[in-house]
N, C-alpha and C. Protein backbone atom coordinates (compact mmCIF):
# COMPACT_ATOMS: atom_id res chain seq x y z
N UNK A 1 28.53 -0.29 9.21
CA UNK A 1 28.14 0.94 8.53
C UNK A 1 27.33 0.63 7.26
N UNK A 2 28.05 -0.63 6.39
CA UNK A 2 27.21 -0.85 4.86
C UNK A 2 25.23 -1.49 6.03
N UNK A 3 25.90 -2.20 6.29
CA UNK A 3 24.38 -2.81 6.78
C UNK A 3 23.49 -1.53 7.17
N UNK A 4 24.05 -0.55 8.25
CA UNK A 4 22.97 0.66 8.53
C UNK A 4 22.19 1.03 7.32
N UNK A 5 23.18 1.33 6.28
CA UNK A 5 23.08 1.91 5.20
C UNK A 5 21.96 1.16 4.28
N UNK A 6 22.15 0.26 4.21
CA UNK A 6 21.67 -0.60 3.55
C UNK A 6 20.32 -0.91 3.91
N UNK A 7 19.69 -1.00 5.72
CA UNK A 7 18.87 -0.33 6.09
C UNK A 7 17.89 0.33 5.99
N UNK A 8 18.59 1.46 5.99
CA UNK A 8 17.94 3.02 5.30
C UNK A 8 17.59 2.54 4.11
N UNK A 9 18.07 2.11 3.23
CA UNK A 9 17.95 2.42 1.85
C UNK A 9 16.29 1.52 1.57
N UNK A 10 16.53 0.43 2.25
CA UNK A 10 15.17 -0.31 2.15
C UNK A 10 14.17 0.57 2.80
N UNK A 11 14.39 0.66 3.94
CA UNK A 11 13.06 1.30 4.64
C UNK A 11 12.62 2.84 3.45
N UNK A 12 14.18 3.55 3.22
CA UNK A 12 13.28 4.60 2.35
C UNK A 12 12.08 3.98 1.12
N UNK A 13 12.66 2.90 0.49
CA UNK A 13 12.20 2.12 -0.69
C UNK A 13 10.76 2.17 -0.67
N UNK A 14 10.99 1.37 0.84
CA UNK A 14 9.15 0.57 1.51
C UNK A 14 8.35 2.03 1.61
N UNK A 15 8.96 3.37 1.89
CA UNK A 15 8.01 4.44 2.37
C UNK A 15 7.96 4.72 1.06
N UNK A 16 8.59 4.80 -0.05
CA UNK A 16 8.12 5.21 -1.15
C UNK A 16 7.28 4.53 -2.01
N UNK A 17 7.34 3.35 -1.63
CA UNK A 17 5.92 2.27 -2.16
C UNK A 17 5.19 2.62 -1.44
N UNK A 18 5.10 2.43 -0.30
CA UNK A 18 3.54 1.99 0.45
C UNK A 18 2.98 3.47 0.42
N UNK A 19 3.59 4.94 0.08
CA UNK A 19 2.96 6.34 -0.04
C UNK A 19 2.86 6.55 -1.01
N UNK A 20 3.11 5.63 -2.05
CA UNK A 20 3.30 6.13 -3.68
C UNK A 20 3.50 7.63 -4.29
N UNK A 21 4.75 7.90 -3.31
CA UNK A 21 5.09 9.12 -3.98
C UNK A 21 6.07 8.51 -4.83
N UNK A 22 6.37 7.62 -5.25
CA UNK A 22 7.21 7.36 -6.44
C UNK A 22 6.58 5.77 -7.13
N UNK A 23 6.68 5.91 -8.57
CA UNK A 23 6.07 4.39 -8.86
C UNK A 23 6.89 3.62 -7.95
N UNK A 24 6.32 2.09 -7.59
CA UNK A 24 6.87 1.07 -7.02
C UNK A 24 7.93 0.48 -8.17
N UNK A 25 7.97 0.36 -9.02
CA UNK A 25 9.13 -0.31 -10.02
C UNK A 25 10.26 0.70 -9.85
N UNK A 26 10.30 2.06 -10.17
CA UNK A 26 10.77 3.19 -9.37
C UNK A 26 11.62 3.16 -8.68
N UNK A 27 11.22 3.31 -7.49
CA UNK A 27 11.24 3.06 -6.10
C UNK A 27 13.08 1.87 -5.94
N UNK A 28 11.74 0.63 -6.81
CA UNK A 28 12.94 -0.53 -6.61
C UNK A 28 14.21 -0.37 -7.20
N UNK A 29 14.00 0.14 -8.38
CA UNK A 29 15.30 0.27 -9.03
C UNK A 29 15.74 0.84 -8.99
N UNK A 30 15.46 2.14 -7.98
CA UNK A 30 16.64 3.03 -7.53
C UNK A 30 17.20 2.62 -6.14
N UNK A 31 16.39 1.90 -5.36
CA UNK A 31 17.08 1.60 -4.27
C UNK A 31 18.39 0.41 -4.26
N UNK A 32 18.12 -0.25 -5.56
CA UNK A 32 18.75 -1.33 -5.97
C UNK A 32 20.25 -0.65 -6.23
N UNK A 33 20.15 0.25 -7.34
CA UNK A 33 21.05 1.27 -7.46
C UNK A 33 22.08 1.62 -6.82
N UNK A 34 21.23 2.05 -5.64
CA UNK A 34 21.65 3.12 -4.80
C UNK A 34 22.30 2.02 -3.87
N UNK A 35 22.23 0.93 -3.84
CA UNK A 35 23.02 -0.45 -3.10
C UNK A 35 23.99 -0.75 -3.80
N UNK A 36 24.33 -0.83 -4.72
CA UNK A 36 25.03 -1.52 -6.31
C UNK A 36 26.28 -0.33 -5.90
N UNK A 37 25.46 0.76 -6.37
CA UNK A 37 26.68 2.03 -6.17
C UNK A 37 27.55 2.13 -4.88
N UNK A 38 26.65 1.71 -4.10
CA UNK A 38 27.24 2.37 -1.98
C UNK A 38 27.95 0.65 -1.95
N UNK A 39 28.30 0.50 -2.88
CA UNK A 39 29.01 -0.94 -2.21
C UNK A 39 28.70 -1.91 -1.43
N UNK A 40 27.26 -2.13 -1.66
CA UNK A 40 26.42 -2.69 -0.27
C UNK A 40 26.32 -4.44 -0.92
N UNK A 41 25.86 -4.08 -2.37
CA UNK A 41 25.97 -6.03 -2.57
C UNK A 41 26.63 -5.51 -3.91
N UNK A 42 27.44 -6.32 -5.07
CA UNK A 42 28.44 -6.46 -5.90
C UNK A 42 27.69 -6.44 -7.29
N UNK A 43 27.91 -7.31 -8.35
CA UNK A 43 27.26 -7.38 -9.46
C UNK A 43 27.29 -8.60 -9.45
N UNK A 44 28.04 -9.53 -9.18
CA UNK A 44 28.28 -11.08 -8.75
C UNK A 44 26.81 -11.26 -8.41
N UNK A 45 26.53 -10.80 -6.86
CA UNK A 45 25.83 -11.28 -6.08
C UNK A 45 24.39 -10.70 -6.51
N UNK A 46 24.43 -9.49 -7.47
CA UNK A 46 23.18 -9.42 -7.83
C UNK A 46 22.41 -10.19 -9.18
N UNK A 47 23.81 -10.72 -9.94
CA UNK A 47 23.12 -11.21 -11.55
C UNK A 47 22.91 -13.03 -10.65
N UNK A 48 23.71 -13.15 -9.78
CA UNK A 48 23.22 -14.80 -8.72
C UNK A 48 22.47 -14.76 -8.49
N UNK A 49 21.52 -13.47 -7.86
CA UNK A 49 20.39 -13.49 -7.95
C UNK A 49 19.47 -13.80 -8.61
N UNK A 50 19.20 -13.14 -9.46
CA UNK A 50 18.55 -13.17 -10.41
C UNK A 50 18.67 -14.03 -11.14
N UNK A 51 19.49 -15.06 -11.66
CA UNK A 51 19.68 -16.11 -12.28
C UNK A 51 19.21 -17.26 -11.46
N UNK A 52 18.97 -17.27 -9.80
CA UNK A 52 18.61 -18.28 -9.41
C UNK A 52 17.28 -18.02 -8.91
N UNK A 53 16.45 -16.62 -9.28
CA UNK A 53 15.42 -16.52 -9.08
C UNK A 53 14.15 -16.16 -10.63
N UNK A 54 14.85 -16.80 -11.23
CA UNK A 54 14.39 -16.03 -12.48
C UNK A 54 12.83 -16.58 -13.25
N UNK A 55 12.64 -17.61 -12.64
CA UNK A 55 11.42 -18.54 -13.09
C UNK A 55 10.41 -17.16 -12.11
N UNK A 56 11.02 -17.11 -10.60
CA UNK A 56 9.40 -16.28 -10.34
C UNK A 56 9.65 -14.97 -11.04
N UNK A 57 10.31 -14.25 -11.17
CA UNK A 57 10.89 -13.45 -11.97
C UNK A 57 9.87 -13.22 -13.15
N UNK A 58 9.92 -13.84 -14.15
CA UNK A 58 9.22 -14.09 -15.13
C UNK A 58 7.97 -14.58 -14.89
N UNK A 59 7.42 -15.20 -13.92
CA UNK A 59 6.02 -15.05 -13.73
C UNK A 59 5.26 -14.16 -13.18
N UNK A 60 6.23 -13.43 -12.26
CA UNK A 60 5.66 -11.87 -11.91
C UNK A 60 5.34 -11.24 -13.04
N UNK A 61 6.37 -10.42 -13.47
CA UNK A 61 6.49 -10.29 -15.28
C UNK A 61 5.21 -10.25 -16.05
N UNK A 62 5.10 -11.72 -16.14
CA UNK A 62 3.70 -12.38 -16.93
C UNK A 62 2.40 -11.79 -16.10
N UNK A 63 2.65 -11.83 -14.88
CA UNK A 63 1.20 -12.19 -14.35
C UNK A 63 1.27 -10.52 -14.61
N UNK A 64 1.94 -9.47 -14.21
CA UNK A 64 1.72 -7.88 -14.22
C UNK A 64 1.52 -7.54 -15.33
N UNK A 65 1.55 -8.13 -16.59
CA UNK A 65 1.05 -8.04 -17.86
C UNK A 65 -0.56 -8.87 -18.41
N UNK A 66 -0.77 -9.51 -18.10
CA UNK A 66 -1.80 -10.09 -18.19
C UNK A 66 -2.92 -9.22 -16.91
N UNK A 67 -2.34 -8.71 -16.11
CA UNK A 67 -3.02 -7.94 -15.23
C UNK A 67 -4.05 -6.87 -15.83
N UNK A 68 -2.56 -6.37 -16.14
CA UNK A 68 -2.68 -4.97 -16.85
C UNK A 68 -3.35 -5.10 -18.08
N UNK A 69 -3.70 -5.96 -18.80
CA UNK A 69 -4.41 -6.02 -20.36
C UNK A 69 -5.93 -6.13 -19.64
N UNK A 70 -6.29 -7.47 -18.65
CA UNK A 70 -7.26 -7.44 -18.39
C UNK A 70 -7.98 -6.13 -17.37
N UNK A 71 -7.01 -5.23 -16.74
CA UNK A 71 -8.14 -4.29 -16.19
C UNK A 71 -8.37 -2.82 -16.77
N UNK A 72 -7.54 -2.72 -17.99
CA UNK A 72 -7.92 -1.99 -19.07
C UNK A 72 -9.78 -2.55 -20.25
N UNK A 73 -10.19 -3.40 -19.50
CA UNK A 73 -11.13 -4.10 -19.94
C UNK A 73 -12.06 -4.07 -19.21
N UNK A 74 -11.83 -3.60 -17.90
CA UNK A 74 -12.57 -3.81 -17.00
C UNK A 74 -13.22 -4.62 -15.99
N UNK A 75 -12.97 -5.57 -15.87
CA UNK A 75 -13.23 -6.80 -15.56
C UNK A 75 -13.45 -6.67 -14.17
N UNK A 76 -12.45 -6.00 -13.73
CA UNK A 76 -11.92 -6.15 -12.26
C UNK A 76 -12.88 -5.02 -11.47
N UNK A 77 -13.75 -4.12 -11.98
CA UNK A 77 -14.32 -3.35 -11.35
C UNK A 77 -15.64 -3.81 -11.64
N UNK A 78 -16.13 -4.56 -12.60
CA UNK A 78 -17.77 -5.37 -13.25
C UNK A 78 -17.33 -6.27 -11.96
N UNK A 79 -16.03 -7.17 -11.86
CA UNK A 79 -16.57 -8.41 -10.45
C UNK A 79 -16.52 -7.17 -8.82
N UNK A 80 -16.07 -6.47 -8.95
CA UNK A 80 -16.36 -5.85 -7.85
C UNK A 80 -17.48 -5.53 -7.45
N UNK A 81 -18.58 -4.72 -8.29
CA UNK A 81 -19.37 -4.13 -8.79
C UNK A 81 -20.83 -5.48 -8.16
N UNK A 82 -20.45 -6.75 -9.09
CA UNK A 82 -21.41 -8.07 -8.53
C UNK A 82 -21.08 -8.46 -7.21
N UNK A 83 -19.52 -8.20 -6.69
CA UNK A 83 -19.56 -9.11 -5.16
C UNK A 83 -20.28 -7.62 -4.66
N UNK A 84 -19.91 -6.42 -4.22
CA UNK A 84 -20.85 -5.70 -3.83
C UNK A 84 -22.67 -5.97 -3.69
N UNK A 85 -23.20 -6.28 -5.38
CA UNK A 85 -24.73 -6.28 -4.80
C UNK A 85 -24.87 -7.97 -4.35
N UNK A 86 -24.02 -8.46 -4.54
CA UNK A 86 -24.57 -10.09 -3.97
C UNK A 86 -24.67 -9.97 -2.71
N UNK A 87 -23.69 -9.21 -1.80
CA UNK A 87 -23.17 -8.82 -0.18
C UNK A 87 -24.31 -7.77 -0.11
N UNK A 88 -24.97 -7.24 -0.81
CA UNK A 88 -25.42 -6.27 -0.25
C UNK A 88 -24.98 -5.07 0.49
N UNK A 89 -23.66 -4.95 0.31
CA UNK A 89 -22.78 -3.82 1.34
C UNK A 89 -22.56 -4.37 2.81
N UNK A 90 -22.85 -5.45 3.03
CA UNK A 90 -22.67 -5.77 4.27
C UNK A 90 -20.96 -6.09 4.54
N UNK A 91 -20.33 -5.94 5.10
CA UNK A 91 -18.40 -5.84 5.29
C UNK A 91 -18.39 -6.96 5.65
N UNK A 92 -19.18 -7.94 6.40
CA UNK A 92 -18.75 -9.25 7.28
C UNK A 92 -19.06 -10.60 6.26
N UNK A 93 -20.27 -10.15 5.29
CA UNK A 93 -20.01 -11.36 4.00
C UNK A 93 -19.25 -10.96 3.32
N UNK A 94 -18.88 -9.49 2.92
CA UNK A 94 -17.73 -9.21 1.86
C UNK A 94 -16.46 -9.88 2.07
N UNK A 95 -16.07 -10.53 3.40
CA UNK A 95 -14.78 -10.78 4.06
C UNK A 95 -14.67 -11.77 3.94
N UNK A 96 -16.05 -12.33 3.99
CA UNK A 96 -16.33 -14.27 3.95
C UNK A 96 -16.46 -14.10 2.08
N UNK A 97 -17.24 -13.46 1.67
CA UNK A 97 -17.01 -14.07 0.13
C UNK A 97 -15.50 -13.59 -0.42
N UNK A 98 -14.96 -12.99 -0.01
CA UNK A 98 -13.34 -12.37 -0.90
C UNK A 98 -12.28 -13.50 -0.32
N UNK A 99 -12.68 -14.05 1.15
CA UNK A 99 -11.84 -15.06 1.35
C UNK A 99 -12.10 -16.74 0.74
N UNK A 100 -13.19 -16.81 0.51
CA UNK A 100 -13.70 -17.67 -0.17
C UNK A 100 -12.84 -17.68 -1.52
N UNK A 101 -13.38 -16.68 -2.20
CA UNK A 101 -13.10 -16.48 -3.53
C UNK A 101 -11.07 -16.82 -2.88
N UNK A 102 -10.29 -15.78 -2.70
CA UNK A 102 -9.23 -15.98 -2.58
C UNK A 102 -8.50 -17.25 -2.52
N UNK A 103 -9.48 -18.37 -1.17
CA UNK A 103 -9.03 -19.71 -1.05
C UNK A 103 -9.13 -20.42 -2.45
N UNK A 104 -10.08 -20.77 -3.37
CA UNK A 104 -10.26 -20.89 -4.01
C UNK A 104 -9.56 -20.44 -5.19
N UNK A 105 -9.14 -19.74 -5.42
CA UNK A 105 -7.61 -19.00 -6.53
C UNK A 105 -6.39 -19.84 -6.18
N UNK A 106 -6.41 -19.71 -4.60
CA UNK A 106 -4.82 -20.89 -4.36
C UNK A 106 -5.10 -21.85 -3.81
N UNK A 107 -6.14 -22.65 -4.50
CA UNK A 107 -5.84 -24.07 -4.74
C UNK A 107 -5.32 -24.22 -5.68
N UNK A 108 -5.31 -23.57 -6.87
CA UNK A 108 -4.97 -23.24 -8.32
C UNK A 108 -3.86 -22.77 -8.76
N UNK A 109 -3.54 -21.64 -8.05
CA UNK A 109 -2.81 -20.52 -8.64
C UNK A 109 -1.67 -20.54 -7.87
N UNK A 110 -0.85 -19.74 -8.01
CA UNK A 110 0.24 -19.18 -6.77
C UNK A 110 -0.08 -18.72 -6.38
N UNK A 111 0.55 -18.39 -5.02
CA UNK A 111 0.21 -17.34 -4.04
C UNK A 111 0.04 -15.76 -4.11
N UNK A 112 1.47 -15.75 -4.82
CA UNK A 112 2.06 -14.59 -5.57
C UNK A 112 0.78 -14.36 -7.02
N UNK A 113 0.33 -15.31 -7.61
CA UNK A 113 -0.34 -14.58 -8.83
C UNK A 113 -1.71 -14.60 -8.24
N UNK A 114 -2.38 -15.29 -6.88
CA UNK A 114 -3.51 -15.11 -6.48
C UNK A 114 -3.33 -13.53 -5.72
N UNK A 115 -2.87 -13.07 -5.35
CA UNK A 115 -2.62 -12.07 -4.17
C UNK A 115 -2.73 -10.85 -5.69
């Protein structure tokens, strides 16, 4: 019964991210909640969590802040803006230069802060 439940509670989560009828941070921390409360995982098993995941934790964190400063700046719509006229609008170099570009981020980067 907890597992059905438990279930549901994700899949509602995922439909409320991926439709953004509710922010995604939102979303998470009420479904988290709503697990915590329904007896589905403990407080044990959630601060274990988090204590043994806490390095990516904090680089998510970082990287969604450093995100967020730089596309209040714009940045992210000026490189859009150049891969557009370099491609010319064409979709089949846009795919080859964004994967390019992408490979190139994770040789470097994480996966998680390239993505």
């Amino acid at each position: 019964m907890l597992l059905s439940l438990g279930i549901l509670i994700f899949v509602i989560v995922f439909y409320c991210i991926i439709t953004e009828k509710i922010a995604s941070a939102y979303a998470t921390m009420l479904g988290a909640l709503a697990m915590a409360f329904l007896g589905i995982v403990n407080e044990e098993e959630i601060l274990e969590t988090i204590h043994s995941r806490l390095e990516i934790l904090l680089l998510l964190i970082g990287m969604m802040i450093i995100v967020s400063l730089i596309s209040e700046t714009g940045v992210f719509q000026w490189f859009a803006i150049k891969v557009v006229k370099i491609v010319r609008g064409d979709p089949l170099k846009l795919l080859i230069l964004l994967s390019i570009v992408t490979a190139a981020c994770s040789a470097f980067l994480d996966n998680v802060t390239t993505i």
